[in-house]
C-alpha atoms as a PDB file:
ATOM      1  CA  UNK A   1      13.834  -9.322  37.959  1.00  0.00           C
ATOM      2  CA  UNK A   2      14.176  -7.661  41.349  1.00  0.00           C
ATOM      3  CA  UNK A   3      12.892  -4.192  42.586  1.00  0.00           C
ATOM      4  CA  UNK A   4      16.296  -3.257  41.666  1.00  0.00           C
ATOM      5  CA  UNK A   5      15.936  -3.994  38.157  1.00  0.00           C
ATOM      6  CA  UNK A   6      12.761  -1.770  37.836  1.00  0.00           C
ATOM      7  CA  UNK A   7      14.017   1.088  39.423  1.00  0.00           C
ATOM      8  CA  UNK A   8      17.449   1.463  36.963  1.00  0.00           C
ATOM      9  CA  UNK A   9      16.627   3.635  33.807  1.00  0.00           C
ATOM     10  CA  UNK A  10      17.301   1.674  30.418  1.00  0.00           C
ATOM     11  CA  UNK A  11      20.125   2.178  28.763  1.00  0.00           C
ATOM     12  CA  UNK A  12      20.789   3.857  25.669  1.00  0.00           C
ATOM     13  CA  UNK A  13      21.618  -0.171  24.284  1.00  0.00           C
ATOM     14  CA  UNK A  14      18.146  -1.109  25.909  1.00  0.00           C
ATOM     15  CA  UNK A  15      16.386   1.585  24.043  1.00  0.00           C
ATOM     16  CA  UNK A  16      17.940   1.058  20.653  1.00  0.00           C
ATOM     17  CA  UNK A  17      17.468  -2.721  20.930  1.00  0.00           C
ATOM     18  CA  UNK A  18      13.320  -2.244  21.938  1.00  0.00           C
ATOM     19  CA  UNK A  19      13.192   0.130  19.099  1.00  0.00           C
ATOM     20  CA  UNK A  20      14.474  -1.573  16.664  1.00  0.00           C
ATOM     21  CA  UNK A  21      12.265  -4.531  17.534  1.00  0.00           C
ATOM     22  CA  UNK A  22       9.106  -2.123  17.298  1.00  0.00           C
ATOM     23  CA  UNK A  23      10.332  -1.563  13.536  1.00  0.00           C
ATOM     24  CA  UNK A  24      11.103  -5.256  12.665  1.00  0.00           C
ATOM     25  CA  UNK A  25       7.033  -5.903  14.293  1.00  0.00           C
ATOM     26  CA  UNK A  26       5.560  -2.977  12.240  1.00  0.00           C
ATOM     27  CA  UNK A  27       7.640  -3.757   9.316  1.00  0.00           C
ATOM     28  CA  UNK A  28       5.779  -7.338   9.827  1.00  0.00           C
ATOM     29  CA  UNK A  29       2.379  -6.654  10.143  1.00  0.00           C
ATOM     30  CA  UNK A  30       2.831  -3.999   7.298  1.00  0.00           C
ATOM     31  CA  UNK A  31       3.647  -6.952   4.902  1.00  0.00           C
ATOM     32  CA  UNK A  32       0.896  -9.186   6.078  1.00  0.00           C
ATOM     33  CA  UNK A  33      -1.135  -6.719   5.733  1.00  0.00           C
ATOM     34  CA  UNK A  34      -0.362  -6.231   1.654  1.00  0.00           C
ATOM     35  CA  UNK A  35       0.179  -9.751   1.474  1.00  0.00           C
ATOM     36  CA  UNK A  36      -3.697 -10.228   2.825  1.00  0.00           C
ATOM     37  CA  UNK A  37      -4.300  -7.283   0.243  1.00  0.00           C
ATOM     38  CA  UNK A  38      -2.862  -9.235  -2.528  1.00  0.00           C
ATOM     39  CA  UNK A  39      -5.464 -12.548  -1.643  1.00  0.00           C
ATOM     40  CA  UNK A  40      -8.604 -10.693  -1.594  1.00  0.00           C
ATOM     41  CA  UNK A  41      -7.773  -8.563  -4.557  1.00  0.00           C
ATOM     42  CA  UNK A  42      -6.600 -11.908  -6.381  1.00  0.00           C
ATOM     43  CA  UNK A  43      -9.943 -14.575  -5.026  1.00  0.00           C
ATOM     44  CA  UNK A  44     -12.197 -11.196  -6.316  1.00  0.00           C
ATOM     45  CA  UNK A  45     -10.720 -11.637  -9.324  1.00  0.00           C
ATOM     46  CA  UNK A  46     -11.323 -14.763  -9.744  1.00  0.00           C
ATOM     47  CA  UNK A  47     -14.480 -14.818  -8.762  1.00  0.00           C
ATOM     48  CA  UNK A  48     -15.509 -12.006 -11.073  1.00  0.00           C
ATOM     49  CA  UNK A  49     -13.778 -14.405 -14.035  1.00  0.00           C
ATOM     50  CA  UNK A  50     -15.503 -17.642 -12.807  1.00  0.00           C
ATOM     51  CA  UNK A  51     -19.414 -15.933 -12.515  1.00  0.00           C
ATOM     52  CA  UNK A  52     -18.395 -14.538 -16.435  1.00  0.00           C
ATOM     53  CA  UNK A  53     -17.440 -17.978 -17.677  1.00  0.00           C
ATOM     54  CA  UNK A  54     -20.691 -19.506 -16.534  1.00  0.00           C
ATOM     55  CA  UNK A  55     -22.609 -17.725 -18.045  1.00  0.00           C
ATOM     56  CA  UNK A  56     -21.056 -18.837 -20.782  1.00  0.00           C
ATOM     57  CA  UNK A  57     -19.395 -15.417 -22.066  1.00  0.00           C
ATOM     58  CA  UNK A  58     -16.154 -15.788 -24.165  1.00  0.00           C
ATOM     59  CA  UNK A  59     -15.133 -12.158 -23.716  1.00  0.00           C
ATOM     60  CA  UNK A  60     -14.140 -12.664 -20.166  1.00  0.00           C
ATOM     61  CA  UNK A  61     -10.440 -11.688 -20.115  1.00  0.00           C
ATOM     62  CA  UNK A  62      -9.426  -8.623 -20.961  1.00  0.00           C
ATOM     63  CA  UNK A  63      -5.993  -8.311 -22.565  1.00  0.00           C
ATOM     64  CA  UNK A  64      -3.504  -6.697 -20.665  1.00  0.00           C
ATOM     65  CA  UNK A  65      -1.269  -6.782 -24.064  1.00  0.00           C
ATOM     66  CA  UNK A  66      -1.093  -6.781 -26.971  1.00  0.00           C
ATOM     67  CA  UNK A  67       1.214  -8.630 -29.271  1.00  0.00           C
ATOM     68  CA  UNK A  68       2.676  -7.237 -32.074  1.00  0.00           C
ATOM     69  CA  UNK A  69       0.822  -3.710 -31.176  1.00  0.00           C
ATOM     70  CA  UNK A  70      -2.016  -1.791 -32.023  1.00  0.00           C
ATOM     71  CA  UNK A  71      -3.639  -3.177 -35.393  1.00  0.00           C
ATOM     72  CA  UNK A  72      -4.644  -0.024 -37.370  1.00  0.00           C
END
């Protein structure tokens, strides 16, 4: 680019296409971000399950249903 270059103001094109890349890069790091979420959330988890099982437990899963519904 030349001094020229600098000196011009962007264009209204210029300025849509720059913001719309600042979306598509925040959009981005917003879903690695949940996506690293997810993993830690997930390995804790499994951890938590894992350290239950050996200590030899048998209770270590909760249900999260319940077939057939509440027994009365």
């Amino acid at each position: 680019m030349s001094q020229h270059d600098e000196d011009q103001p962007e264009t209204l094109q210029e300025q849509q296409i720059r913001v719309r890349q600042t979306l598509l890069g925040m959009i981005a790091v917003l879903v690695l971000l949940g996506a690293c979420w997810y993993v830690v959330v997930e390995l804790n988890r499994s951890a938590k399950l894992q350290s239950c099982m050996e200590q030899g437990r048998r209770n270590c899963v909760e249900p999260s249903f319940v077939l057939g519904g509440p027994r009365q």
